[in-house]
N, C-alpha and C. Protein backbone atom coordinates (compact mmCIF):
# COMPACT_ATOMS: atom_id res chain seq x y z
N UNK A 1 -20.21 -8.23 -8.13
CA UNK A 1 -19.74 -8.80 -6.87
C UNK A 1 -18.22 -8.93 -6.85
N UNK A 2 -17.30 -8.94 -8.47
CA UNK A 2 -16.28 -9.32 -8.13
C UNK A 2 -15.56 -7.73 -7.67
N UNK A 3 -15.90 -6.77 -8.02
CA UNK A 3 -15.18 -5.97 -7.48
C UNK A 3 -15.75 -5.77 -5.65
N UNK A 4 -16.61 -5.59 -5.18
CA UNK A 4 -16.65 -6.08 -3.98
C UNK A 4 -15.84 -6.96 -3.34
N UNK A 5 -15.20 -7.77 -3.72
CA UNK A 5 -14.64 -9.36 -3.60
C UNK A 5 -13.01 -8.50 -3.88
N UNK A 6 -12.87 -7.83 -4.31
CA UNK A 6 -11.46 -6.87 -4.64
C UNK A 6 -11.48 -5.72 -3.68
N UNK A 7 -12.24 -5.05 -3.36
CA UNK A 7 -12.17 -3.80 -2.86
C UNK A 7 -11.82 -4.77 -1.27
N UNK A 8 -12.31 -5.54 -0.91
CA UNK A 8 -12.39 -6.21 -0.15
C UNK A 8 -10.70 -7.06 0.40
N UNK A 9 -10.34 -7.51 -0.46
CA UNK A 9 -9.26 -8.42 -0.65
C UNK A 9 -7.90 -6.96 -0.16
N UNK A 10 -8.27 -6.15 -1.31
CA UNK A 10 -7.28 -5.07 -1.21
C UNK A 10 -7.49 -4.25 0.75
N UNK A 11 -8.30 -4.34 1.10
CA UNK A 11 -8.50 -3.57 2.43
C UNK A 11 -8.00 -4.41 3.39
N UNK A 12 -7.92 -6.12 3.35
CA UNK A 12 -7.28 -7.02 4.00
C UNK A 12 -5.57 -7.26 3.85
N UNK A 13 -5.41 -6.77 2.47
CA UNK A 13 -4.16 -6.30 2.49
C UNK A 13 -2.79 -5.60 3.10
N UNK A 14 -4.05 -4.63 3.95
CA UNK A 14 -3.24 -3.74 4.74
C UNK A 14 -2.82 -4.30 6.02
N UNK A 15 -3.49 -5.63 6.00
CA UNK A 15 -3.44 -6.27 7.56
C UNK A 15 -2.20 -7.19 7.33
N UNK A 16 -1.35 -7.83 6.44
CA UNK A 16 -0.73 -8.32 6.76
C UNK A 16 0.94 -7.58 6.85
N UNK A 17 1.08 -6.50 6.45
CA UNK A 17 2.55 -5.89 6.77
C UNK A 17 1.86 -4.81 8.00
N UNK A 18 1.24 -4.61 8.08
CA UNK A 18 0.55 -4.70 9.93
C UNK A 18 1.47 -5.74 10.68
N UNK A 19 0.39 -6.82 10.51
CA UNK A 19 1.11 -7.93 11.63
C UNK A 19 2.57 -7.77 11.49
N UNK A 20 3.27 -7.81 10.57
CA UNK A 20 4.51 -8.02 10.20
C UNK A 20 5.11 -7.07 11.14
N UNK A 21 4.81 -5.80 10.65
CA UNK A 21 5.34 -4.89 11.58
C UNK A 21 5.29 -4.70 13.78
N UNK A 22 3.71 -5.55 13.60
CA UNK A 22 3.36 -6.00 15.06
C UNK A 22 4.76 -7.01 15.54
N UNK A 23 5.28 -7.83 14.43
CA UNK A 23 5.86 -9.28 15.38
C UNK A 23 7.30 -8.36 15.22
N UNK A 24 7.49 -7.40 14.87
CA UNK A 24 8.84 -6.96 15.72
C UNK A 24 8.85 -6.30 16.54
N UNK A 25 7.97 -6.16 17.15
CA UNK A 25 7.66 -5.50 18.70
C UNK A 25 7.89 -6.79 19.63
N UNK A 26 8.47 -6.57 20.63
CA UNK A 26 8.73 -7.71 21.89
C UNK A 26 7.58 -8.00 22.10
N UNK A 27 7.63 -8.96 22.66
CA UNK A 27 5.96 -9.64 23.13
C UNK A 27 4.88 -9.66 22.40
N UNK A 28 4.84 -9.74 20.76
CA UNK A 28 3.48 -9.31 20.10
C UNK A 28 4.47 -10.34 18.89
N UNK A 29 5.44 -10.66 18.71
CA UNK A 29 6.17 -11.72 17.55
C UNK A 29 5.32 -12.21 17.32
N UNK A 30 4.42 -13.66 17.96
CA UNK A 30 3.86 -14.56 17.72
C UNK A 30 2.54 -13.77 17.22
N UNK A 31 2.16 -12.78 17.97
CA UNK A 31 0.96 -12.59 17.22
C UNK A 31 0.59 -11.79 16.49
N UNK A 32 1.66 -11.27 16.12
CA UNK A 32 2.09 -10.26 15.07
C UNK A 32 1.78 -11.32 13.64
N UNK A 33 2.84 -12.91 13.61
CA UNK A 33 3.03 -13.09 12.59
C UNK A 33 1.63 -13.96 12.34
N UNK A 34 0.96 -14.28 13.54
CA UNK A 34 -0.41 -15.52 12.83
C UNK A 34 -1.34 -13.95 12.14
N UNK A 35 -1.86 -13.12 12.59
CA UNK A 35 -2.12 -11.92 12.04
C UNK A 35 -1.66 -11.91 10.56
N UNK A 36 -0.80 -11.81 10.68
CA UNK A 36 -0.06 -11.38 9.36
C UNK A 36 -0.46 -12.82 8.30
N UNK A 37 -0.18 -13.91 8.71
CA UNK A 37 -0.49 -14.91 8.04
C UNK A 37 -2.34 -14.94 7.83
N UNK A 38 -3.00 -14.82 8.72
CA UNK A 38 -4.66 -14.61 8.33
C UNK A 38 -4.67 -13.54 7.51
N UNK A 39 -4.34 -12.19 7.73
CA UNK A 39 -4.63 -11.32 6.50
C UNK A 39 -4.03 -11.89 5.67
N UNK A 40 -3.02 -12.51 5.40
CA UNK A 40 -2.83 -13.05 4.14
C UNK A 40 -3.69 -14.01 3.03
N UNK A 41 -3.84 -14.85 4.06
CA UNK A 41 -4.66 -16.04 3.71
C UNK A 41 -6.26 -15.44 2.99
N UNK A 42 -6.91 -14.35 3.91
CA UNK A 42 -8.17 -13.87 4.05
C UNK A 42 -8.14 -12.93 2.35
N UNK A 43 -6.98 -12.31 2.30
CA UNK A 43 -6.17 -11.15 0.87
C UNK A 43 -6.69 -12.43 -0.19
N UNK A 44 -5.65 -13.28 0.00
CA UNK A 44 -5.29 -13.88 -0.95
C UNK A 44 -6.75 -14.93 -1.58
N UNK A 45 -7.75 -15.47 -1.18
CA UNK A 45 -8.91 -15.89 -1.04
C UNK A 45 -9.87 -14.64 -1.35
N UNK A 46 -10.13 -13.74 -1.20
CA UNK A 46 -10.86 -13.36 -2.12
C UNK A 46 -10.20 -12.12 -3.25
N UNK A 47 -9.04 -11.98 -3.67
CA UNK A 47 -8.26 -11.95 -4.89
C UNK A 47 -8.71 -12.94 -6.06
N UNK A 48 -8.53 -14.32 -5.23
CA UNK A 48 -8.87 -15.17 -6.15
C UNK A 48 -10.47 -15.62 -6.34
N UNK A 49 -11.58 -14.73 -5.77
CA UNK A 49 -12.80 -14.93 -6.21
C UNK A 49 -12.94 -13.53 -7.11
N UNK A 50 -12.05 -12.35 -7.09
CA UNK A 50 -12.51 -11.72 -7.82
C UNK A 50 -11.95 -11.74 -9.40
N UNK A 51 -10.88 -12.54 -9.61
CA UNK A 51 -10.38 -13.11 -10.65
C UNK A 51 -11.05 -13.79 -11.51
N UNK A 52 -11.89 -14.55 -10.90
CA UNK A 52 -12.73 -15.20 -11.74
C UNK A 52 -13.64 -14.38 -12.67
N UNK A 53 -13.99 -13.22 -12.77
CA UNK A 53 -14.22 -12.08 -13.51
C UNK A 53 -13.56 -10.77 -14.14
N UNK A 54 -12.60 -10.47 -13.52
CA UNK A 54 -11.99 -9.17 -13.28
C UNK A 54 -10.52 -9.86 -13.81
N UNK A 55 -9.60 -9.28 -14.75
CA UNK A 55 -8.38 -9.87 -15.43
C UNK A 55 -7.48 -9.48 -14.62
N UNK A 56 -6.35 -10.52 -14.65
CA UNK A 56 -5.21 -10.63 -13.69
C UNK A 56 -4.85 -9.59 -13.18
N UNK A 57 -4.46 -8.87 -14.94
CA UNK A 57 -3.53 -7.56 -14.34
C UNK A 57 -4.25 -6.15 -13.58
N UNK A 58 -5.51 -6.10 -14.05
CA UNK A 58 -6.50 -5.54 -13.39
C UNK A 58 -6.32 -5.38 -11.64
N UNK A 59 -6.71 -6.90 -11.62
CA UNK A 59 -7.44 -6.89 -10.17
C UNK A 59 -6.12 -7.37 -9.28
N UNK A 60 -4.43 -7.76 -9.90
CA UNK A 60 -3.53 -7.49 -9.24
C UNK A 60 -3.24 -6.09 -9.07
N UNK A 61 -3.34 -5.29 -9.67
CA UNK A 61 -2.84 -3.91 -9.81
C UNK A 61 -3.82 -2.93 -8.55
N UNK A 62 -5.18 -3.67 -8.77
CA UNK A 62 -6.16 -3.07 -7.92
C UNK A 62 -5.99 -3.17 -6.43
N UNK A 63 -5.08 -4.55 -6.51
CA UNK A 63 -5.13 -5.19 -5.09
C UNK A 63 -4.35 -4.44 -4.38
N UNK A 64 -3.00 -4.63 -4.97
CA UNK A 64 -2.04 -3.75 -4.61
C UNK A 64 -1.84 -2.59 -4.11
N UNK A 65 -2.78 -1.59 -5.40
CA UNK A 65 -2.82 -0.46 -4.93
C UNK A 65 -3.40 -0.06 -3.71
N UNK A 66 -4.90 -0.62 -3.64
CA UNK A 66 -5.52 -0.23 -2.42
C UNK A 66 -4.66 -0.72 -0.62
N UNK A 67 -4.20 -1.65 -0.96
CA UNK A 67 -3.23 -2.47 0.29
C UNK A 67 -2.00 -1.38 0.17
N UNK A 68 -1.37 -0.66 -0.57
CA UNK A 68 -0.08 0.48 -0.46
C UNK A 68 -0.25 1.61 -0.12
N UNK A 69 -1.55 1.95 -1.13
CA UNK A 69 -2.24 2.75 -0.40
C UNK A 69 -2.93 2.78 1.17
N UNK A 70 -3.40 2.29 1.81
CA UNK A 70 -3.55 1.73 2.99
C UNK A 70 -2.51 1.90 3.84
N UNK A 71 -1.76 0.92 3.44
CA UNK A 71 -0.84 0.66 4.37
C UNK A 71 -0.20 2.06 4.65
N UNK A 72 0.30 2.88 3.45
CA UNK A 72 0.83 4.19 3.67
C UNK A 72 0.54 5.28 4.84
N UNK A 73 -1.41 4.79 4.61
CA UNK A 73 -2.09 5.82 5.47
C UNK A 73 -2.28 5.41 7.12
N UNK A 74 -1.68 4.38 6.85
CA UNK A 74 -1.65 3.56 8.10
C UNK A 74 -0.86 3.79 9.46
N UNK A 75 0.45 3.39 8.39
CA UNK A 75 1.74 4.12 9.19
C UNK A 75 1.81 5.19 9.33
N UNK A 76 1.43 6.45 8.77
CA UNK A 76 1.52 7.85 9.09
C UNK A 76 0.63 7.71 10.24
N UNK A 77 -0.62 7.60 10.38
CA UNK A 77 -1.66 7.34 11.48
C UNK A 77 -0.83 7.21 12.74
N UNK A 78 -1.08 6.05 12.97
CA UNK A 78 -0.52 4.79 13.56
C UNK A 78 1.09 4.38 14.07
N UNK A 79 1.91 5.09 13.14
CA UNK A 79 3.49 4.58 13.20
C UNK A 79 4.09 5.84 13.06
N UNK A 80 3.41 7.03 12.85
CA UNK A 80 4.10 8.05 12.64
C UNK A 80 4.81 8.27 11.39
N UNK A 81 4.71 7.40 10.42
CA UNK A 81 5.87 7.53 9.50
C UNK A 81 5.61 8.78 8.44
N UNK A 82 6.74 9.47 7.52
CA UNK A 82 6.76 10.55 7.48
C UNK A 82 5.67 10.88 6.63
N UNK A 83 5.23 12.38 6.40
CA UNK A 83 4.18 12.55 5.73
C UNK A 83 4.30 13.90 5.15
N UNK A 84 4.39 13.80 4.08
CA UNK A 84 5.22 14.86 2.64
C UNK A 84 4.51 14.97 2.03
N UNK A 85 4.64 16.39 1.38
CA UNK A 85 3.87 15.94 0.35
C UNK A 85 4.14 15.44 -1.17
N UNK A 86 4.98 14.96 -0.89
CA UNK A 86 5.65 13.99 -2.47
C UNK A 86 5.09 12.71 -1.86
N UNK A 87 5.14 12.46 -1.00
CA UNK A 87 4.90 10.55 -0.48
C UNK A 87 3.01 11.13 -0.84
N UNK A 88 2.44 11.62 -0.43
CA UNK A 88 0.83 11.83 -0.53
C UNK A 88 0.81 12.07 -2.24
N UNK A 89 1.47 12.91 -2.86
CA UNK A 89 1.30 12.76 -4.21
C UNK A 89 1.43 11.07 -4.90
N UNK A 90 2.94 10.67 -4.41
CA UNK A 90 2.78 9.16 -5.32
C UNK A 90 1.48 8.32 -4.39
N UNK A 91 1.40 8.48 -3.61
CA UNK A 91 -0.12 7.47 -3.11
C UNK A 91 -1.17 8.05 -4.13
N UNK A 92 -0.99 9.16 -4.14
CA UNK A 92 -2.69 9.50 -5.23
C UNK A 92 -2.24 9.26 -6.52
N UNK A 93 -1.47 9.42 -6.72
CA UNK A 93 -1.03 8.68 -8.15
C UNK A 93 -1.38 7.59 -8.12
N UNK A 94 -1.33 6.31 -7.15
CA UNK A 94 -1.86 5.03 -7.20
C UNK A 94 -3.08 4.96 -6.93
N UNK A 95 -3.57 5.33 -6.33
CA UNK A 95 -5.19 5.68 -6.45
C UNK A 95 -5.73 6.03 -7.64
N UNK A 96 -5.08 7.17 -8.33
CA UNK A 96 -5.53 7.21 -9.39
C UNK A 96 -5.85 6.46 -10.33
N UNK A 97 -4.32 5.64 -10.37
CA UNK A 97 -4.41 4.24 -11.60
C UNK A 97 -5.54 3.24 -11.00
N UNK A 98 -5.54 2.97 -9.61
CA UNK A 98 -6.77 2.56 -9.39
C UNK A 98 -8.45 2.57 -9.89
N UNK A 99 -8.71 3.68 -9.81
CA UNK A 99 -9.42 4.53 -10.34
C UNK A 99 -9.70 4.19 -12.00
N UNK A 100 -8.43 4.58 -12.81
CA UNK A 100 -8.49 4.31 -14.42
C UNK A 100 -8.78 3.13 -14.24
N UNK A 101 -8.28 1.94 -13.79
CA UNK A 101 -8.72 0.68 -14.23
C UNK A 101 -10.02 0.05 -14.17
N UNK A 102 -10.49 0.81 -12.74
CA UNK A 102 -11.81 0.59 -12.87
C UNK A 102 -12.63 0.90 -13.87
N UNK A 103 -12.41 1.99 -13.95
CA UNK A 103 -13.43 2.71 -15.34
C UNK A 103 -12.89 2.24 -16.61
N UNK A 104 -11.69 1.39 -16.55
CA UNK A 104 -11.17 1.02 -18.39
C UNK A 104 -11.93 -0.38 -17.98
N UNK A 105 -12.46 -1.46 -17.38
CA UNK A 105 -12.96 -2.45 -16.71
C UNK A 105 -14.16 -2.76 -17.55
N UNK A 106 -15.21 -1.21 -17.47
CA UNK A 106 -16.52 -1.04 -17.42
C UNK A 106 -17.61 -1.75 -16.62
């Protein structure tokens, strides 16, 4: 369950430099940043249920990745931002380490 509780945490991740990016748009500030503050809150809450099994550096590293990863694929989507293929290589590179940790985990 705790990686559920991670895969999870990490996918809520992507929601708060979302909002962030929402509250510098005119008219969306305010609700850009409560956004941004719930994905946080929502990230950060079950991070810390999957901790309770899964070791710090693990399931920080996990968190991370999947929320950078995300977010990356997000903004290209969504924001247009650029899309190379060196920026798609270092994302799968973090996926990858993703990936190893799980399986070094067992």
């Amino acid at each position: 369950m705790s990686w559920i509780y991670l895969t999870c945490a990490g996918l809520l991740e992507i929601g708060w430099p979302v909002g962030l990016k929402m509250a510098q748009m005119e008219g969306q500030r305010l609700i850009g940043v409560i956004l941004a503050l719930a994905f946080m809150l929502g990230s950060g809450f079950l991070l810390w249920l999957a901790q309770r099994e899964i070791p710090i550096g693990t399931s920080y590293a996990v968190w991370t990745g999947i929320g950078a990863a995300g977010t990356f694929l997000y903004g290209i989507l969504i924001y247009g931002d650029p899309a190379s293929l060196g920026r798609f290589f270092g994302v799968g590179l973090i996926l990858a380490g993703v990936v190893t940790l799980k399986l070094a985990h067992g």
